[in-house]
Protein backbone atom coordinates (compact mmCIF):
# COMPACT_ATOMS: atom_id res chain seq x y z
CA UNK A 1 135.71 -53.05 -62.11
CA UNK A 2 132.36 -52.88 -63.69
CA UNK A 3 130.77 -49.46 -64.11
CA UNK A 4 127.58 -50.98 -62.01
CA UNK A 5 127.80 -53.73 -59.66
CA UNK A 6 124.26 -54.93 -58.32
CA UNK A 7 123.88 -56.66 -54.72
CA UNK A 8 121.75 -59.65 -53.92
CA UNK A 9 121.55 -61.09 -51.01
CA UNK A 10 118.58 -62.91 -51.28
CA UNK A 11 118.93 -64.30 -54.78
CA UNK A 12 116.28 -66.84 -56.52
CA UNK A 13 116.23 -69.85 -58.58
CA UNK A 14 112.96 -68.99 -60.98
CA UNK A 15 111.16 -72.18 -62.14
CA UNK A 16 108.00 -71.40 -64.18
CA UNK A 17 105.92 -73.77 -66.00
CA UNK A 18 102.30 -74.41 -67.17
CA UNK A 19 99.46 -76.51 -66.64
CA UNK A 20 95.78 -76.78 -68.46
CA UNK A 21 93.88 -76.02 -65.51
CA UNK A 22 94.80 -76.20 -61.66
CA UNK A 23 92.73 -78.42 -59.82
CA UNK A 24 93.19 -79.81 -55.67
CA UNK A 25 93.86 -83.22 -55.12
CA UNK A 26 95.06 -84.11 -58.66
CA UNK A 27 98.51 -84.56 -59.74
CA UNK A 28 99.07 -81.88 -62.24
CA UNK A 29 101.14 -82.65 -65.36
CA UNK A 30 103.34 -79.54 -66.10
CA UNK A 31 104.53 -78.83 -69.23
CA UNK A 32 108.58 -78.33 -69.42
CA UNK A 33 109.86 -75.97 -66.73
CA UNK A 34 112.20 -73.37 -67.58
CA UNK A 35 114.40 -71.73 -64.79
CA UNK A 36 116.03 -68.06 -64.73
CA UNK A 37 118.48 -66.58 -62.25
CA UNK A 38 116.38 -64.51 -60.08
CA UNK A 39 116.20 -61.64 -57.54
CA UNK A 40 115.93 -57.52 -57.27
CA UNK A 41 120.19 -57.29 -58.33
CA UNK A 42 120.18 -60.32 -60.53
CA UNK A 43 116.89 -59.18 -62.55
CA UNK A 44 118.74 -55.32 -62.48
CA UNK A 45 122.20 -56.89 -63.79
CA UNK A 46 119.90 -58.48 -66.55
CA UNK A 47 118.47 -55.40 -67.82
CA UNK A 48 121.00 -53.20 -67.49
CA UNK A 49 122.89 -55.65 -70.12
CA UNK A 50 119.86 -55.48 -72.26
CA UNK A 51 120.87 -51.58 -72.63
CA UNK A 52 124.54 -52.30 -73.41
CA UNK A 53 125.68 -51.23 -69.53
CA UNK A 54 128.88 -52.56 -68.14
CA UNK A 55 127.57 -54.88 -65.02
CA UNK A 56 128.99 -57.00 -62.34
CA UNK A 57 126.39 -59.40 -60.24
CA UNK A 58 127.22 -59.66 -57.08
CA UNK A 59 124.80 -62.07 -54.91
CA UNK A 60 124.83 -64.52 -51.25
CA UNK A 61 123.87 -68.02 -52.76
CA UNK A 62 124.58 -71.92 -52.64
CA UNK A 63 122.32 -74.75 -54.12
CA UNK A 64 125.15 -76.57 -55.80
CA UNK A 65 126.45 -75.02 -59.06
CA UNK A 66 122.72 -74.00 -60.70
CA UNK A 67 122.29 -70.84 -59.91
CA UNK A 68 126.38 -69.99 -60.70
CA UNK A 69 124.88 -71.42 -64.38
CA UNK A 70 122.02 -69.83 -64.41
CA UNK A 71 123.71 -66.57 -64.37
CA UNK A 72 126.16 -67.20 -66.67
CA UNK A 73 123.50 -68.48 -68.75
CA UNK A 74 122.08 -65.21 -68.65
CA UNK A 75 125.55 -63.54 -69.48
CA UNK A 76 126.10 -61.90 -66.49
CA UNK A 77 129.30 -61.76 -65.21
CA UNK A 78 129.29 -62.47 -61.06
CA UNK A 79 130.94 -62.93 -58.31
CA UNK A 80 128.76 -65.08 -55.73
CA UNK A 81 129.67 -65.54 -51.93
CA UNK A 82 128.63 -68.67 -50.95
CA UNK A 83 126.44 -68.70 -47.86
CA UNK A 84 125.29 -72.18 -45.35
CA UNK A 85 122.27 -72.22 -46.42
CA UNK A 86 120.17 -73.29 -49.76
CA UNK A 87 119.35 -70.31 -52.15
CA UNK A 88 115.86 -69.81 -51.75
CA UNK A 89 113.59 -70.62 -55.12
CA UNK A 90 110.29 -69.40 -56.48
CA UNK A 91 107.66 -71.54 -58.77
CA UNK A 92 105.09 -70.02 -61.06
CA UNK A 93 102.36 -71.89 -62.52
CA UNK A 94 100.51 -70.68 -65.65
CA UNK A 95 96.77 -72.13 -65.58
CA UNK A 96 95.80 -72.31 -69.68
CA UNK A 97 92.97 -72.55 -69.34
CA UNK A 98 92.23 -69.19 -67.84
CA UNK A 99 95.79 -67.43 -68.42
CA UNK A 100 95.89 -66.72 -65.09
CA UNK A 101 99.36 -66.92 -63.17
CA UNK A 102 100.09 -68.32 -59.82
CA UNK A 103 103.50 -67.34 -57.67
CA UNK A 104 104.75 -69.30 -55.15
CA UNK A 105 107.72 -67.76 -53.64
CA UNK A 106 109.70 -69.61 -50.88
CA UNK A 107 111.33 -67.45 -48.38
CA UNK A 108 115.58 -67.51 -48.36
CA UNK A 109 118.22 -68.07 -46.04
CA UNK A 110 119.15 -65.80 -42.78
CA UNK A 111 122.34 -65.16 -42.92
CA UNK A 112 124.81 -65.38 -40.21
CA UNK A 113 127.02 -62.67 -38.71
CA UNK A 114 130.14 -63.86 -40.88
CA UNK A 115 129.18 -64.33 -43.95
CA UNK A 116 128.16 -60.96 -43.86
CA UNK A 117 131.40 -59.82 -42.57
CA UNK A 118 132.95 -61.55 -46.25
CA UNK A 119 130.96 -59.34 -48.08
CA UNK A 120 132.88 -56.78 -49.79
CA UNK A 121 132.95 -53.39 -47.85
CA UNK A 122 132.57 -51.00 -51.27
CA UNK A 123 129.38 -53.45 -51.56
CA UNK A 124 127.78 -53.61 -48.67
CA UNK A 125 127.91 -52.00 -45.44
CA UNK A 126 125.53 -53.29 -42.87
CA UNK A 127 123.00 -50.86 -40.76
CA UNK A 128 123.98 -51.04 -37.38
């Protein structure tokens, strides 16, 4: 067993981009998007790697296989307990033109009595 394990039930997809300048109305051409694994355990896990630690991520997700690669992507090794519903995702836009930064963060899935019964008991143990 890892030496830290880090729980997410509400993990992310992260897509971020650019733009020149954001405008209503127009279509916007992005530039390439680049996507991370995302979410308070995930982004802990991530870090905690950075300083050599010994971690385990531990997160509630679905949308097909990409955010299972996205994390091992990231070299982080996981254990994810899949969930009915999609794994929520966040966008951010970076305007050029005035380096400002836009966050668009969709909210995630409620989930249902047993799937949070499968969740490990040294993990989690729900408030009652």
């Amino acid at each position: 067993m890892a030496d830290i394990v880090t729980l997410t039930l509400n993990p992310s997809i992260d897509t971020s981009t650019s733009v020149d300048r954001v405008a209503p109305i127009y279509k916007l051409r992005c530039g390439a998007p680049h996507r991370d694994p995302g979410g308070g355990g995930i982004n802990v896990a991530r870090v905690a790697i950075r300083f050599g630690a010994d971690v385990e991520a531990l997160c509630a997700g679905v949308t097909g296989e990409l955010l299972r690669r996205l994390i091992d992507r990231a070299g982080i090794p996981n254990r994810i307990i899949q969930v009915s519903d999609e794994t929520r995702e966040s966008f951010t836009m970076f305007e050029n033109a005035t380096e400002h930064e836009y966050r668009f963060v969709l909210p995630g899935p409620q989930l249902h009595e047993e799937e949070w019964a499968s969740m490990p008991r040294r993990a989690w143990r729900p408030r009652k």
